[in-house]
Protein backbone atom coordinates (compact mmCIF):
# COMPACT_ATOMS: atom_id res chain seq x y z
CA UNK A 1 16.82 78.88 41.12
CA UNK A 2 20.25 77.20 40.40
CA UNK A 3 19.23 73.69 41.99
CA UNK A 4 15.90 73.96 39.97
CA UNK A 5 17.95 74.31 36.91
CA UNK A 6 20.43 71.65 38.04
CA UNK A 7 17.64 69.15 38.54
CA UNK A 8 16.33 70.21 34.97
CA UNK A 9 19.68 69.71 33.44
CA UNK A 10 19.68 66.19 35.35
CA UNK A 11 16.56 64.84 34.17
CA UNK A 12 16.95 65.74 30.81
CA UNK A 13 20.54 64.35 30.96
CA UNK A 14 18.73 61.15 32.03
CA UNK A 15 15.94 60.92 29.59
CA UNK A 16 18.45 61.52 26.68
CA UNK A 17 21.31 58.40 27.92
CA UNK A 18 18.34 56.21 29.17
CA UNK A 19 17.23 55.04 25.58
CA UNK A 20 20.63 55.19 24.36
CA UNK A 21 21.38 52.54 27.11
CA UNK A 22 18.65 50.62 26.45
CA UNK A 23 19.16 49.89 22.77
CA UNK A 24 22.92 49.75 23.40
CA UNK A 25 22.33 46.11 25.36
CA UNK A 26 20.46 45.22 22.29
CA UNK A 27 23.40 45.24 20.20
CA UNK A 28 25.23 41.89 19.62
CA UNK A 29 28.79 42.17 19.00
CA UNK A 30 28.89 38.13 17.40
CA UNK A 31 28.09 37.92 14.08
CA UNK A 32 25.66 34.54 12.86
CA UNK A 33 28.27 32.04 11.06
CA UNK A 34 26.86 29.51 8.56
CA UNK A 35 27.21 26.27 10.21
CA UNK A 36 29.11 23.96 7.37
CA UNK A 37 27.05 21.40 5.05
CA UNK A 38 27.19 17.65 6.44
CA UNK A 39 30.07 15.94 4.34
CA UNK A 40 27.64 12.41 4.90
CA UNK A 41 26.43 11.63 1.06
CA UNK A 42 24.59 8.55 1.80
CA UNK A 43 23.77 6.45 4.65
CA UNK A 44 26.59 4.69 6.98
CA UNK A 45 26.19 1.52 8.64
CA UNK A 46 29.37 2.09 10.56
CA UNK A 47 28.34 5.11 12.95
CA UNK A 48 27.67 3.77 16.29
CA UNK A 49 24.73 5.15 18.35
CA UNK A 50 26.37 7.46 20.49
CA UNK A 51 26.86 9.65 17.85
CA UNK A 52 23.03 10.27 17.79
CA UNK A 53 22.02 10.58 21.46
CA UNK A 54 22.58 6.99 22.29
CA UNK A 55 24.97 5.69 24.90
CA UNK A 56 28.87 4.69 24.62
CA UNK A 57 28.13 1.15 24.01
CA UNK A 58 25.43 0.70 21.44
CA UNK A 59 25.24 -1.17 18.13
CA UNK A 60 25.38 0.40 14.67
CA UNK A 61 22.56 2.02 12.83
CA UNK A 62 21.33 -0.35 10.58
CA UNK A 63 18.36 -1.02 7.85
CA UNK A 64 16.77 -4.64 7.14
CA UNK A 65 15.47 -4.45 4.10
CA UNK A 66 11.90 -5.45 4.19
CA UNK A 67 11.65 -5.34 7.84
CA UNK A 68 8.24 -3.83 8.36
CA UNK A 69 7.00 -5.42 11.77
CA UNK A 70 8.78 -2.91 13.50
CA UNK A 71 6.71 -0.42 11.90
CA UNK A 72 3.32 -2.10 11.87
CA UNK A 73 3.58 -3.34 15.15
CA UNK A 74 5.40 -0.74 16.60
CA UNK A 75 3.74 -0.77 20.17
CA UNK A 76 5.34 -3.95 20.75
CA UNK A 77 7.72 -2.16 21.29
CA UNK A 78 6.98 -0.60 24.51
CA UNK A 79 6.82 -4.33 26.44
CA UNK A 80 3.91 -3.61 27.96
CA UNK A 81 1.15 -6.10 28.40
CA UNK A 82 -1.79 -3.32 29.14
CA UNK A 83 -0.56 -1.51 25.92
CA UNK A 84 -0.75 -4.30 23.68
CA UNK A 85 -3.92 -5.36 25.09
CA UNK A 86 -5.65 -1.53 24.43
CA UNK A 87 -4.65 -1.66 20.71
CA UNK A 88 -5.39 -5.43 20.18
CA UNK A 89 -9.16 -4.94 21.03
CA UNK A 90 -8.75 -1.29 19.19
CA UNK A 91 -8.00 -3.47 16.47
CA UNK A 92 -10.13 -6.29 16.52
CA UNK A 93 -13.08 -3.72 16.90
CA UNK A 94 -12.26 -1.44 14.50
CA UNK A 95 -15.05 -1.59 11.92
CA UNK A 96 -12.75 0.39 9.25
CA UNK A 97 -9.98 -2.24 9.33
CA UNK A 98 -12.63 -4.82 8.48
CA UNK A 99 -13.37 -3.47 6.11
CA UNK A 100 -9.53 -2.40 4.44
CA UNK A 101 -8.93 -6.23 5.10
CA UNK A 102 -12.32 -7.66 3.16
CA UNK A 103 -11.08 -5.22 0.41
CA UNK A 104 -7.89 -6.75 0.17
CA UNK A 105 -9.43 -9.61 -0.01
CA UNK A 106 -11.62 -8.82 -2.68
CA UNK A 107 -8.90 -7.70 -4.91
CA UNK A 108 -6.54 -10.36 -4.32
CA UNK A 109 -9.67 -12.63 -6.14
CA UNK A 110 -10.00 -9.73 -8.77
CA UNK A 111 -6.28 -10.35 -9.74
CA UNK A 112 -6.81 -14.38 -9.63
CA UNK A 113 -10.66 -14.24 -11.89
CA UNK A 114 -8.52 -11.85 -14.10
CA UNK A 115 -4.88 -14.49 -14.19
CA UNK A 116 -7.83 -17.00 -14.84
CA UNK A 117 -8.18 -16.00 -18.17
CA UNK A 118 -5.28 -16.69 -19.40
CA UNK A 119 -5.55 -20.62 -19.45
CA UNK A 120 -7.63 -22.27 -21.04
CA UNK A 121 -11.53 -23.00 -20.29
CA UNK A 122 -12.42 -26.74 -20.34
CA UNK A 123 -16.02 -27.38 -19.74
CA UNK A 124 -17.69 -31.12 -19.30
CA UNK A 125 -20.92 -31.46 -21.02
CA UNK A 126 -23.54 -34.86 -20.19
CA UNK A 127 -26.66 -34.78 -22.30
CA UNK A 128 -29.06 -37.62 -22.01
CA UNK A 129 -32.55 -37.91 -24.26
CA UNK A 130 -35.20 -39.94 -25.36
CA UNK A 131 -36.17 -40.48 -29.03
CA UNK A 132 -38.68 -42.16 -30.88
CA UNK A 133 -38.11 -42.21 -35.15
CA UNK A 134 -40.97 -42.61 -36.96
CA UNK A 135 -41.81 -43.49 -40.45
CA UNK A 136 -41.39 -39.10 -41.12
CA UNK A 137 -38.13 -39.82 -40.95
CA UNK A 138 -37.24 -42.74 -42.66
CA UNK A 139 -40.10 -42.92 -45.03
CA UNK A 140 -40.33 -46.28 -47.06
CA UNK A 141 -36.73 -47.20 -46.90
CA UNK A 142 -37.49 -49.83 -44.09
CA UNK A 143 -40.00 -51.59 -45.27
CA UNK A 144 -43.77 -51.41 -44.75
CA UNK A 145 -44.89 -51.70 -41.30
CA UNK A 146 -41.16 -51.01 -39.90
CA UNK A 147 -40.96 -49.32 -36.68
CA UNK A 148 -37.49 -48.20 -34.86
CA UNK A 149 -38.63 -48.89 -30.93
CA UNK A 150 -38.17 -45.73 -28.43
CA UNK A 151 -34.67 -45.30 -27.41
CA UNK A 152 -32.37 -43.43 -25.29
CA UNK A 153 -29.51 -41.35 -26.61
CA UNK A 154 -26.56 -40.00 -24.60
CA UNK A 155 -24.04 -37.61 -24.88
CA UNK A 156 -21.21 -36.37 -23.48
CA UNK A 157 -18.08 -33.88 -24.56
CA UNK A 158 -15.46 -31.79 -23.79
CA UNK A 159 -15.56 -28.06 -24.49
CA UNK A 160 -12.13 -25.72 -24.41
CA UNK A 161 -12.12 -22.24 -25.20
CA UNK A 162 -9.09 -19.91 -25.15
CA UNK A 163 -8.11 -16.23 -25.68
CA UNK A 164 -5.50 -15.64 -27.85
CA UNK A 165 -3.82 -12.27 -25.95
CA UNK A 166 -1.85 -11.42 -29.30
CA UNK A 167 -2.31 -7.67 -28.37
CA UNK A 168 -1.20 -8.04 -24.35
CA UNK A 169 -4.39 -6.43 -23.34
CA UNK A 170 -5.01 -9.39 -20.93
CA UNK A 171 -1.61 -9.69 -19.41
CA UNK A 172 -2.11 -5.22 -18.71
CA UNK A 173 -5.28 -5.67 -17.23
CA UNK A 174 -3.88 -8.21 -15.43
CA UNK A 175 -1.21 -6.08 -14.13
CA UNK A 176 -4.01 -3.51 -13.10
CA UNK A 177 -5.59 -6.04 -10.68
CA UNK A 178 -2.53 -6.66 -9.09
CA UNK A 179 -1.72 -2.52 -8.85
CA UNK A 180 -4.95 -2.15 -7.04
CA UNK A 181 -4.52 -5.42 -4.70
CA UNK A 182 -0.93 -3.59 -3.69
CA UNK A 183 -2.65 0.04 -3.28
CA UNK A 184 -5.36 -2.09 -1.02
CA UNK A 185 -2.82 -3.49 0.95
CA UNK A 186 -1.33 0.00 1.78
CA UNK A 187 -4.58 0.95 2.59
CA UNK A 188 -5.01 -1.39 5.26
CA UNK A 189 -1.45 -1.18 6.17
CA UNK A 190 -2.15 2.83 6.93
CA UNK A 191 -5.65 1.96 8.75
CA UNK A 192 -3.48 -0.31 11.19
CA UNK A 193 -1.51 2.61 11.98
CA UNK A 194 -4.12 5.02 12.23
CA UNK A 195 -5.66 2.84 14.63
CA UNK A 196 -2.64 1.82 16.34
CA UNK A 197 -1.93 5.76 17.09
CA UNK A 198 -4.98 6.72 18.31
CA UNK A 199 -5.73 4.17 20.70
């Protein structure tokens, strides 16, 4: 009777530290510390590589302004003759980025019809007819019997037309063209990529 009780005592002894254990190794004695806000305010040219996973010896970060072949071609990057050749025909297939490119196109002449009309309009006009007068129109003041012989008349003349743009509605629409021939250029710049990535 005493051993059953013992081993009673013992497993309930057990069942009562076991879960105490347990969530006592899920206590963390280290509290979380805010790590401290980067003191950087804008971007350094001086900080070598190394500081960002590159080795010892590297050059400094730097930007070149305008520099976009790096971007648009980035594959190039790789060196790799197989690569290059993949995305070339990925390019030169691609039936999208013919059509991005003929769109450019198309509103690069949009913004020169629309500069166009700014300058003047000179037009050439040549003019050639034959005539015959008749006594109708001269009545008697030639004479009895009096006739002018059949004759050819020519004529030629400038004509120049020009829009006065007093109100600047020409010069905006102008600048319109030239907005949409920029977001067409993006356009095509992002199919490129697109492309580029996938293939």
């Amino acid at each position: 009777m005493k051993s059953r009780r013992t081993t009673n005592g013992l497993t309930l002894a057990v069942r009562t530290a076991l879960p105490a254990l347990i969530l006592s190794g899920c206590v963390t004695t280290t509290q979380f510390e805010r790590p401290a806000a980067p003191t950087v305010t804008q971007y350094d040219v001086s900080a070598p590589a190394a500081q960002f996973g590159g080795g010892e010896a590297g050059p400094a970060q730097h930007l070149t302004a305008g520099d976009a072949g790096g971007i648009v071609n980035w594959w190039q990057r790789f060196n790799s003759p197989a690569i290059n050749a993949i995305v070339q025909q990925a390019l030169d297939a691609n039936r999208t980025l013919a059509e991005s490119a003929a769109r450019v196109e198309q509103a690069q002449e949009l913004v020169n019809a629309k500069a166009g009309t700014r300058l003047p309009q000179v037009d050439l006009t040549a003019s050639a007819a034959r005539q015959q007068f008749g006594e109708q129109q001269f009545g008697n003041l030639l004479g009895p019997g009096f006739e002018i012989p059949p004759f050819t008349a020519y004529g030629v003349g400038p004509n120049v037309r020009y829009t006065l743009d007093y109100t600047g509605g020409t010069a905006r629409g102008i600048e319109q063209q030239q907005a949409l021939a920029e977001y067409q250029q993006y356009q095509l710049a992002a199919a490129r990529l697109a492309i580029s990535g996938h293939a």
